[in-house]
C-alpha atoms as a PDB file:
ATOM      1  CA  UNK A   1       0.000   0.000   0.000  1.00  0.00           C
ATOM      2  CA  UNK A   2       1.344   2.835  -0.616  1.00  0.00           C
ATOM      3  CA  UNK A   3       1.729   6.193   1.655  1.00  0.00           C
ATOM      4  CA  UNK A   4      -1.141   9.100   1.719  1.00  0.00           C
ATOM      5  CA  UNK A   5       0.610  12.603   1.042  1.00  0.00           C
ATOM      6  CA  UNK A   6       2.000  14.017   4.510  1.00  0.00           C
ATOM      7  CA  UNK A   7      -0.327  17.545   5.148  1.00  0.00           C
ATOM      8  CA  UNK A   8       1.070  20.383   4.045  1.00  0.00           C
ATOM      9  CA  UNK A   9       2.470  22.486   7.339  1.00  0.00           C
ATOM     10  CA  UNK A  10       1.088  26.019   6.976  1.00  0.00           C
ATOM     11  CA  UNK A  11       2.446  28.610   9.750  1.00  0.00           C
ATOM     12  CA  UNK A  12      -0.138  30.538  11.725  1.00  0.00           C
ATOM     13  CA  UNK A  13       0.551  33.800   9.105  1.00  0.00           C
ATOM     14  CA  UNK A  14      -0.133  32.038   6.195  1.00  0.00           C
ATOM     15  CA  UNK A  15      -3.496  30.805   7.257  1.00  0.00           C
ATOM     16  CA  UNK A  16      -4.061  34.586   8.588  1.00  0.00           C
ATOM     17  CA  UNK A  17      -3.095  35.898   5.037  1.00  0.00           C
ATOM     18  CA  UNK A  18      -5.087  33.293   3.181  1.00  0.00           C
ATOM     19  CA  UNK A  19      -8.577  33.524   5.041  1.00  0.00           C
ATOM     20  CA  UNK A  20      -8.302  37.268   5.283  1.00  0.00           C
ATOM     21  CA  UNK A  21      -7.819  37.722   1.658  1.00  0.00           C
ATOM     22  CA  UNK A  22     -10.401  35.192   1.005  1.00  0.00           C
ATOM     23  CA  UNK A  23     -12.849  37.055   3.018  1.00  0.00           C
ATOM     24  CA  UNK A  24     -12.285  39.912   0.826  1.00  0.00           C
ATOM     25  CA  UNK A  25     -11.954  37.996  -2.527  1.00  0.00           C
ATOM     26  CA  UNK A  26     -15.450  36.825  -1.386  1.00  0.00           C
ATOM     27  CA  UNK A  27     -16.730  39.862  -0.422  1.00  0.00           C
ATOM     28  CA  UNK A  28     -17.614  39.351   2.895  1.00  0.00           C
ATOM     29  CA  UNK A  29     -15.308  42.656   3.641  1.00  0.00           C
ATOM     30  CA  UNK A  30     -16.694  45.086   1.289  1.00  0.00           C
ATOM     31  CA  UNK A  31     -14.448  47.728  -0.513  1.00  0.00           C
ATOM     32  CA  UNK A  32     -14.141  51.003   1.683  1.00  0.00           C
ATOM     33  CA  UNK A  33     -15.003  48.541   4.590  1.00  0.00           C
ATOM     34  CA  UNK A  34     -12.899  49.989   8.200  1.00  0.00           C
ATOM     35  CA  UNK A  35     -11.008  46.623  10.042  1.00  0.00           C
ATOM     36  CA  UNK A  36     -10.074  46.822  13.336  1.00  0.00           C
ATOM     37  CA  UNK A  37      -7.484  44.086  14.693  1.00  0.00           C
ATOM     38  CA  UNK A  38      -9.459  43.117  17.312  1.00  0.00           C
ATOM     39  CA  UNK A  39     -12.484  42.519  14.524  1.00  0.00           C
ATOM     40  CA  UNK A  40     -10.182  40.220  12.493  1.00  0.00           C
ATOM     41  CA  UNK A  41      -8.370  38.199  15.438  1.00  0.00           C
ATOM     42  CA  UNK A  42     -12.142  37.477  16.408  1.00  0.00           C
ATOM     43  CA  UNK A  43     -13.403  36.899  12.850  1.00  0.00           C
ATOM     44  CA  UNK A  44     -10.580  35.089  11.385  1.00  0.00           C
ATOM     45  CA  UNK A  45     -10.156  32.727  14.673  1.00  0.00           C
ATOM     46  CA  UNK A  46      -6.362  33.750  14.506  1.00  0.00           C
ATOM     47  CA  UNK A  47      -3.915  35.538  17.102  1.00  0.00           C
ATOM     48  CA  UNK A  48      -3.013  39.146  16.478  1.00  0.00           C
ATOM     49  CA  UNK A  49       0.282  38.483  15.187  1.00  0.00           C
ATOM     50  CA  UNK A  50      -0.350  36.427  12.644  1.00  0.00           C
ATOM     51  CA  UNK A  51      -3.208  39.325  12.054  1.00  0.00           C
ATOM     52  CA  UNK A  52      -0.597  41.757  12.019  1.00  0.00           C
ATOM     53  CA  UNK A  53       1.128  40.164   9.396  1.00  0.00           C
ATOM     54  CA  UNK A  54      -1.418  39.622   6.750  1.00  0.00           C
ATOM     55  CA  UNK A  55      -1.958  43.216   6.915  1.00  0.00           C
ATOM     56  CA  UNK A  56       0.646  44.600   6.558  1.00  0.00           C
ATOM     57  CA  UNK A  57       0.744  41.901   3.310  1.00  0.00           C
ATOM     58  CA  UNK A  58      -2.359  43.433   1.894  1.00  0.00           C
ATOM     59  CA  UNK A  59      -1.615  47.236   3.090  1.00  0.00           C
ATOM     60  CA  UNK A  60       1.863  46.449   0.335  1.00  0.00           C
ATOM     61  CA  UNK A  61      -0.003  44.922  -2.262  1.00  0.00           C
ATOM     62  CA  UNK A  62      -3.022  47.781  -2.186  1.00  0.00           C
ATOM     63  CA  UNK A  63      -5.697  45.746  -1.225  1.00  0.00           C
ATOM     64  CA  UNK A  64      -5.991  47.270   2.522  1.00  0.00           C
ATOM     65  CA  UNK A  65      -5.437  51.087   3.331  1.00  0.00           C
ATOM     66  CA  UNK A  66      -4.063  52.124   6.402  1.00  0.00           C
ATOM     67  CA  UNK A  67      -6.840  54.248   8.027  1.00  0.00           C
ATOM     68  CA  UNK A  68      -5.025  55.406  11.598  1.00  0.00           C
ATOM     69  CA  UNK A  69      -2.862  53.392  14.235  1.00  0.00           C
ATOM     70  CA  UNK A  70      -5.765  50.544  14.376  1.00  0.00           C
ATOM     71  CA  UNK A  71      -7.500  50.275  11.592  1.00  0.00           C
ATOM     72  CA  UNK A  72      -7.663  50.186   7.817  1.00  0.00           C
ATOM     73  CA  UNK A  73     -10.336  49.803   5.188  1.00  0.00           C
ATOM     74  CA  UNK A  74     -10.696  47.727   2.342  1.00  0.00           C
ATOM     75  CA  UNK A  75      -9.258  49.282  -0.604  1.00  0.00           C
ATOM     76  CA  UNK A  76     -12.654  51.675  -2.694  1.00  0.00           C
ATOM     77  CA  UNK A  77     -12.386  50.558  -6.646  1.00  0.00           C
ATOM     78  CA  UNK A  78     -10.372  52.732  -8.417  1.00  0.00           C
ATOM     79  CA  UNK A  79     -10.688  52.863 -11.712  1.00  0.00           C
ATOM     80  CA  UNK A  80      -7.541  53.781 -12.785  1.00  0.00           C
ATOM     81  CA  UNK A  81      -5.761  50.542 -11.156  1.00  0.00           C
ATOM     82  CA  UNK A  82      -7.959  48.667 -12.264  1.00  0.00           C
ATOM     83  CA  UNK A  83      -7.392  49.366 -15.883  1.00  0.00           C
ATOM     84  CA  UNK A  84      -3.900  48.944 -15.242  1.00  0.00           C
ATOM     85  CA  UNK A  85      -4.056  45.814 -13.485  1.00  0.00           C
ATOM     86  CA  UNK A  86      -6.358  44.116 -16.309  1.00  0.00           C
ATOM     87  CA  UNK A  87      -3.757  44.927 -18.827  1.00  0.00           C
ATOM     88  CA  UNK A  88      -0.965  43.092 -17.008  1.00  0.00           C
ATOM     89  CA  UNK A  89      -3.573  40.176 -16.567  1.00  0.00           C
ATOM     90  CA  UNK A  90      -4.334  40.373 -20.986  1.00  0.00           C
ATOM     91  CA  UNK A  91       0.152  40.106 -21.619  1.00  0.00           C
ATOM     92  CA  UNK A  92      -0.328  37.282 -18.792  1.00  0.00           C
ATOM     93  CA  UNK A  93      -2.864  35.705 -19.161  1.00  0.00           C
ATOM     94  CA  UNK A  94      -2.910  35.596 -23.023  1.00  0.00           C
ATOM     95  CA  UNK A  95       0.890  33.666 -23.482  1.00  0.00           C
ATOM     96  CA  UNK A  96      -0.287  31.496 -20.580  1.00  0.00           C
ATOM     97  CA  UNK A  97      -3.866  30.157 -22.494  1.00  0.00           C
ATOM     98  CA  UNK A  98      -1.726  30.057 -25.814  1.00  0.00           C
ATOM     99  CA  UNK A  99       1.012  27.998 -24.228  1.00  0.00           C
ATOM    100  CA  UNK A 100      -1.289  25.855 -22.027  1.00  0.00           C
ATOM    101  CA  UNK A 101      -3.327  24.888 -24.891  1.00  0.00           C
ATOM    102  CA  UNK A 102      -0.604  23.920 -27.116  1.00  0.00           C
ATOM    103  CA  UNK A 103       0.100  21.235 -23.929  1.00  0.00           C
ATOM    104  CA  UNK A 104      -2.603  20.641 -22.296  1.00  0.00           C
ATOM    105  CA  UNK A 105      -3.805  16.893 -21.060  1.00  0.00           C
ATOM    106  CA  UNK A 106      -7.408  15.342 -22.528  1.00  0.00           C
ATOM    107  CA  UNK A 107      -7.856  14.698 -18.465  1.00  0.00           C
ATOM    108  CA  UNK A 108      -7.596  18.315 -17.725  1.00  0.00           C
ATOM    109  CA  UNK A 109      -9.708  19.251 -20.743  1.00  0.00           C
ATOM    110  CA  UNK A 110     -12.404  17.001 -18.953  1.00  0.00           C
ATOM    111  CA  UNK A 111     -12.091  18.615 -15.736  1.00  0.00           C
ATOM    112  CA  UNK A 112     -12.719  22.080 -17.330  1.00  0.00           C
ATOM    113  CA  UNK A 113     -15.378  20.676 -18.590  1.00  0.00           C
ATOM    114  CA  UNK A 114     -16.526  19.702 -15.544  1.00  0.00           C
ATOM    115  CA  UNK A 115     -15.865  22.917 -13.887  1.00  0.00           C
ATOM    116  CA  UNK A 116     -18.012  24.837 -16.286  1.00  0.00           C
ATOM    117  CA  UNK A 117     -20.718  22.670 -15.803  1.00  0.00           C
ATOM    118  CA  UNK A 118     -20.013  23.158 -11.962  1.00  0.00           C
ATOM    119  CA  UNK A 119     -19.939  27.136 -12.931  1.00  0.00           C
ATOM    120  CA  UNK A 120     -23.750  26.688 -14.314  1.00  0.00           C
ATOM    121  CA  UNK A 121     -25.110  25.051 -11.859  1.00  0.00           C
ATOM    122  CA  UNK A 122     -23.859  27.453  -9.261  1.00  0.00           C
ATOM    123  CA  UNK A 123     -25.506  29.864 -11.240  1.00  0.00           C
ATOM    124  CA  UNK A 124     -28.624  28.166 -10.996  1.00  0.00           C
ATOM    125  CA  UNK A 125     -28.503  27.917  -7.192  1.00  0.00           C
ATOM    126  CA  UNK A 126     -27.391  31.565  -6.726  1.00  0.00           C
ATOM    127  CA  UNK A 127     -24.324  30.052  -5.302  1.00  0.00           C
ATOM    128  CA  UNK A 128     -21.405  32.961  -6.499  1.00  0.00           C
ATOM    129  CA  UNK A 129     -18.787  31.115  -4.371  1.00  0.00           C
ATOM    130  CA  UNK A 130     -18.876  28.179  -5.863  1.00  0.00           C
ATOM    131  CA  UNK A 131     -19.399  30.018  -9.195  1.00  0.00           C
ATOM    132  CA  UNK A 132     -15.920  32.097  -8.891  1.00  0.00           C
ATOM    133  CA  UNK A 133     -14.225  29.069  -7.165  1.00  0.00           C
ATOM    134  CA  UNK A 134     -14.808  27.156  -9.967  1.00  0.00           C
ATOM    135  CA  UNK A 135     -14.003  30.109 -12.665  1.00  0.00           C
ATOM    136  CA  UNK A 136     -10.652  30.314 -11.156  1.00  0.00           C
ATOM    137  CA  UNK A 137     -10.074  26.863 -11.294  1.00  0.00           C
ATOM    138  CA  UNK A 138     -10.896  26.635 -15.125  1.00  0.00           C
ATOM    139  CA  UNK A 139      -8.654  28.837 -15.641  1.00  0.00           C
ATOM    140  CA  UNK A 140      -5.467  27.863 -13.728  1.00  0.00           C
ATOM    141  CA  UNK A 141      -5.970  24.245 -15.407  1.00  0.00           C
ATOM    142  CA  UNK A 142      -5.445  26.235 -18.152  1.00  0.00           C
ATOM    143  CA  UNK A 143      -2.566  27.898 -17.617  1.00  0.00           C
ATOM    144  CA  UNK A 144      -0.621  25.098 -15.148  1.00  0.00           C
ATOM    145  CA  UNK A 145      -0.443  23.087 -18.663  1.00  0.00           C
ATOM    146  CA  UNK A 146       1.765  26.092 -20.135  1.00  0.00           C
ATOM    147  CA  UNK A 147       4.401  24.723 -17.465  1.00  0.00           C
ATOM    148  CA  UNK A 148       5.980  27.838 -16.648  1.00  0.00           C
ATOM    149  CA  UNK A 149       5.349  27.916 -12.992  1.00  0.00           C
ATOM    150  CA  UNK A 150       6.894  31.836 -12.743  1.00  0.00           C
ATOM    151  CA  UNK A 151       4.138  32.865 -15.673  1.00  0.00           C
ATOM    152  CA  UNK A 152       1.339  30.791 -13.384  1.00  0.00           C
ATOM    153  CA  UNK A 153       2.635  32.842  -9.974  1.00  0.00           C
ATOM    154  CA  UNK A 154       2.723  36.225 -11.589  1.00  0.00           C
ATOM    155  CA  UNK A 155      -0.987  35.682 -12.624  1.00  0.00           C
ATOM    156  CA  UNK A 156      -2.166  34.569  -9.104  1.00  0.00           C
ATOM    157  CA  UNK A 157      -0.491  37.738  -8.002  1.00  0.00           C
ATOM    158  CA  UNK A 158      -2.861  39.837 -10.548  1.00  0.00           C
ATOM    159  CA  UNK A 159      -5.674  37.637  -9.325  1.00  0.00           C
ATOM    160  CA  UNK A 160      -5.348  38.753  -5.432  1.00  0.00           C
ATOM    161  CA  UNK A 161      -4.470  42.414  -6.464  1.00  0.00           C
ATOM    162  CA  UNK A 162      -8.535  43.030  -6.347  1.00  0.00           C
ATOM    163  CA  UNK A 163     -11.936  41.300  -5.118  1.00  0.00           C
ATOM    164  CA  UNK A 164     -13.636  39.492  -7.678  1.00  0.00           C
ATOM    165  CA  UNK A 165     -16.840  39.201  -5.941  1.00  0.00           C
ATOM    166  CA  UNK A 166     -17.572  42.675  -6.862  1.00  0.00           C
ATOM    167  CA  UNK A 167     -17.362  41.291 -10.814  1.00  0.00           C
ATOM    168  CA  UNK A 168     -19.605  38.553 -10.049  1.00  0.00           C
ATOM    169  CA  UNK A 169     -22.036  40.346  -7.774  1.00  0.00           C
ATOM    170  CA  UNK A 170     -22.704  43.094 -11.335  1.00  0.00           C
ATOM    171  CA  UNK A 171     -26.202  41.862 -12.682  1.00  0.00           C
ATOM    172  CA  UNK A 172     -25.955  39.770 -15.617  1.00  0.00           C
ATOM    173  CA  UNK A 173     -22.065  39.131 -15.197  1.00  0.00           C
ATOM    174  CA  UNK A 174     -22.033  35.689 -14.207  1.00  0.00           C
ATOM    175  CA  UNK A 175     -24.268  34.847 -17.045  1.00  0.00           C
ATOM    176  CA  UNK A 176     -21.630  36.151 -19.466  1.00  0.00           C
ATOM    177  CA  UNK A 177     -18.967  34.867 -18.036  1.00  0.00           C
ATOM    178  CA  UNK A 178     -19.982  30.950 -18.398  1.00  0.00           C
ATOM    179  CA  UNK A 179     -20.844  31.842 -22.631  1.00  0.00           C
ATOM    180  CA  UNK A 180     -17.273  33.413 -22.421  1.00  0.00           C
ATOM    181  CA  UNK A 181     -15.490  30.369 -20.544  1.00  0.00           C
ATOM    182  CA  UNK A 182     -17.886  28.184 -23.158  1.00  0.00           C
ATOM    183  CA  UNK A 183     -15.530  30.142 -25.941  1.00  0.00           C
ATOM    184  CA  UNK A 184     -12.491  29.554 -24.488  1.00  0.00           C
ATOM    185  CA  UNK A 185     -12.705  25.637 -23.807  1.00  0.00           C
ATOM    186  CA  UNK A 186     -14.010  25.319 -27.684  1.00  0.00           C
ATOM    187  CA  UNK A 187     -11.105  26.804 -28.516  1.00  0.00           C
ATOM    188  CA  UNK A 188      -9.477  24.477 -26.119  1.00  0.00           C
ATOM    189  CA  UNK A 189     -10.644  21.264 -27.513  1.00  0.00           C
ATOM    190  CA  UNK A 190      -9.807  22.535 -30.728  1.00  0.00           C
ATOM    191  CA  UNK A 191      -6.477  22.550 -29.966  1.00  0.00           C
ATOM    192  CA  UNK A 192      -6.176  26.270 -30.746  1.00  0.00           C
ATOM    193  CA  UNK A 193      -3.701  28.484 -29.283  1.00  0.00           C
ATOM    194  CA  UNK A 194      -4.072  31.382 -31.206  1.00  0.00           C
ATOM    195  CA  UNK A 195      -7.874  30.911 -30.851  1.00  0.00           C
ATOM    196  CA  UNK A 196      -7.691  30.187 -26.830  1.00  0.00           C
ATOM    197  CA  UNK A 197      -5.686  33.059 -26.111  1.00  0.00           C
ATOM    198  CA  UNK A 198      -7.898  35.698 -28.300  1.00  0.00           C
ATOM    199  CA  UNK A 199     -10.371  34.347 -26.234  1.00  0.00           C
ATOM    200  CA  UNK A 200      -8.711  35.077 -23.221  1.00  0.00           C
ATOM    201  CA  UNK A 201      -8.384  38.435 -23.984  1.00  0.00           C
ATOM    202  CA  UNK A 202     -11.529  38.872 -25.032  1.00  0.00           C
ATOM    203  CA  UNK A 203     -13.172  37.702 -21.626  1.00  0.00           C
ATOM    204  CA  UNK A 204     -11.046  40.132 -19.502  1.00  0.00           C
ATOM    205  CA  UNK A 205     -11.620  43.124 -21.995  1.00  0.00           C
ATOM    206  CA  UNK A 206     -15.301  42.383 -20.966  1.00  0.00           C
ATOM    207  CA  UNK A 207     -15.109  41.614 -17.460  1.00  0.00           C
ATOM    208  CA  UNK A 208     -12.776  45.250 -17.206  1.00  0.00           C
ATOM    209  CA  UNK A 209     -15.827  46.741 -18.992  1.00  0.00           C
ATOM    210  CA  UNK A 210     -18.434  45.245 -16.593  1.00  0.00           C
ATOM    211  CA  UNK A 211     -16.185  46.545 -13.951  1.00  0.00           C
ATOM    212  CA  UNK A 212     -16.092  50.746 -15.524  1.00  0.00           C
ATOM    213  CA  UNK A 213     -19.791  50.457 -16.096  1.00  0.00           C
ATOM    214  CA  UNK A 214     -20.022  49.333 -12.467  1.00  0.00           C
ATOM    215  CA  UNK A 215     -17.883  51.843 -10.410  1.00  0.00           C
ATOM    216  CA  UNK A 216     -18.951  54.566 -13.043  1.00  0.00           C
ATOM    217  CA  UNK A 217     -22.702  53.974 -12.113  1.00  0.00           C
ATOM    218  CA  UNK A 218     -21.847  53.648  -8.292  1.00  0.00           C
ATOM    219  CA  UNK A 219     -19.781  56.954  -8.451  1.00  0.00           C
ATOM    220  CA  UNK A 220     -22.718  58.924 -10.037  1.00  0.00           C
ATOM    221  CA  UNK A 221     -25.465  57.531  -7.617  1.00  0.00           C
ATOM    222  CA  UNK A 222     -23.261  58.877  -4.655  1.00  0.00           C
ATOM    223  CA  UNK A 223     -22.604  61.835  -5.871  1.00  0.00           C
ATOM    224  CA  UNK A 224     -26.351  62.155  -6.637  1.00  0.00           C
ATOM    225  CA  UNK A 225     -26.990  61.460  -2.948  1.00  0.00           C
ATOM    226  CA  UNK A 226     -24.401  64.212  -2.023  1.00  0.00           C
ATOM    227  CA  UNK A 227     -25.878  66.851  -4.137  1.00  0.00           C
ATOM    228  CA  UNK A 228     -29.926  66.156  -2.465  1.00  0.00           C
ATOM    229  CA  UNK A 229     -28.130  66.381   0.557  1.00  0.00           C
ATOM    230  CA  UNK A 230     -26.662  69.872  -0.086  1.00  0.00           C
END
């Protein structure tokens, strides 16, 4: 018989680092959200150092802003960074789906298969976790068959840089997104890198767009509610 896989040790500020950014990736901290330590050592179930630690993380990558001595907010959508960030993600994420399908396995063309139809049926239920879960895993199948583990890092550092709950929480988004991700897997199967990566950049080009529509529309209705009030 042979051995099962020893767990993988994690110290106590990489589990503080991981579950706080997941809370925000989720959306459970929305942007422009105040943290206080004592709010995240409670929610998190975490001591304060380890606390500490993930963010001061976040604070460096832009996710957090320092507010005063105790607490910080969740970084407000800027439009600006995000436009900048989506480009880096198109020069990514492009090579990676062009490489990637040039190598990719039939077993990991099933399980994006499988992961789309996992994507639809979260729909269906209303479940957006499971939706984006399984969006993100589509997509690094994708690119972990370019095998260029430094091109597969620098895009999970892209993906962290913003929450992508907002994207799915935009009416109609998540309903686009699966016909997009349907795109990219036919050009998948088809064994089409050019195809798969045009794709690619076509999906982010309209998530980014979801995204301006989004923050320009929430921008006007507060600044409508600061003019009634004046």
């Amino acid at each position: 018989m042979g051995r099962s896989p020893s767990p993988v040790f994690r110290t106590k500020r990489e589990v503080a680092l991981d579950s706080l950014q997941n809370a925000i990736e989720l959306g459970h901290y929305a942007p422009g959200q105040s943290l206080r330590q004592f709010q995240l050592v409670k929610d998190l179930g975490v001591g304060s150092t380890p606390v500490r630690e993930a963010v001061l993380e976040l604070l460096a990558r832009g996710i957090l802003v320092q507010e005063s001595h105790r607490s910080v907010r969740v970084a407000e959508l800027d439009l600006d960074r995000l436009r900048n960030i989506y480009r880096v993600r198109a020069l990514l994420e492009t090579e990676a789906a062009r490489l990637g399908t040039a190598k990719i396995a039939d077993a990991a063309i099933e399980q994006m298969r499988a992961l789309l139809r996992q994507m639809i049926a979260a729909k269906r239920k209303g479940d957006l976790e499971t939706a984006n879960r399984a969006d993100r895993d589509f997509r690094a199948l994708l690119y972990a068959a370019a095998e260029n583990p430094i091109l597969v890092d620098l895009i999970q550092q892209t993906w962290n840089l913003f929450p992508g709950s907002v994207l799915w929480n935009i009416p109609g988004r998540v309903a686009q997104s699966i016909k997009e991700h349907q795109v990219i897997l036919d050009a998948v199967v088809r064994r089409d890198p050019t195809a798969a990566a045009y794709s690619i950049e076509n999906h982010l080009r309209s998530a980014l767009a979801a995204l301006e529509a989004h923050v320009s529309a929430f921008a006007k209705r507060n600044g409508d509610k600061r003019s009634r009030k004046t």
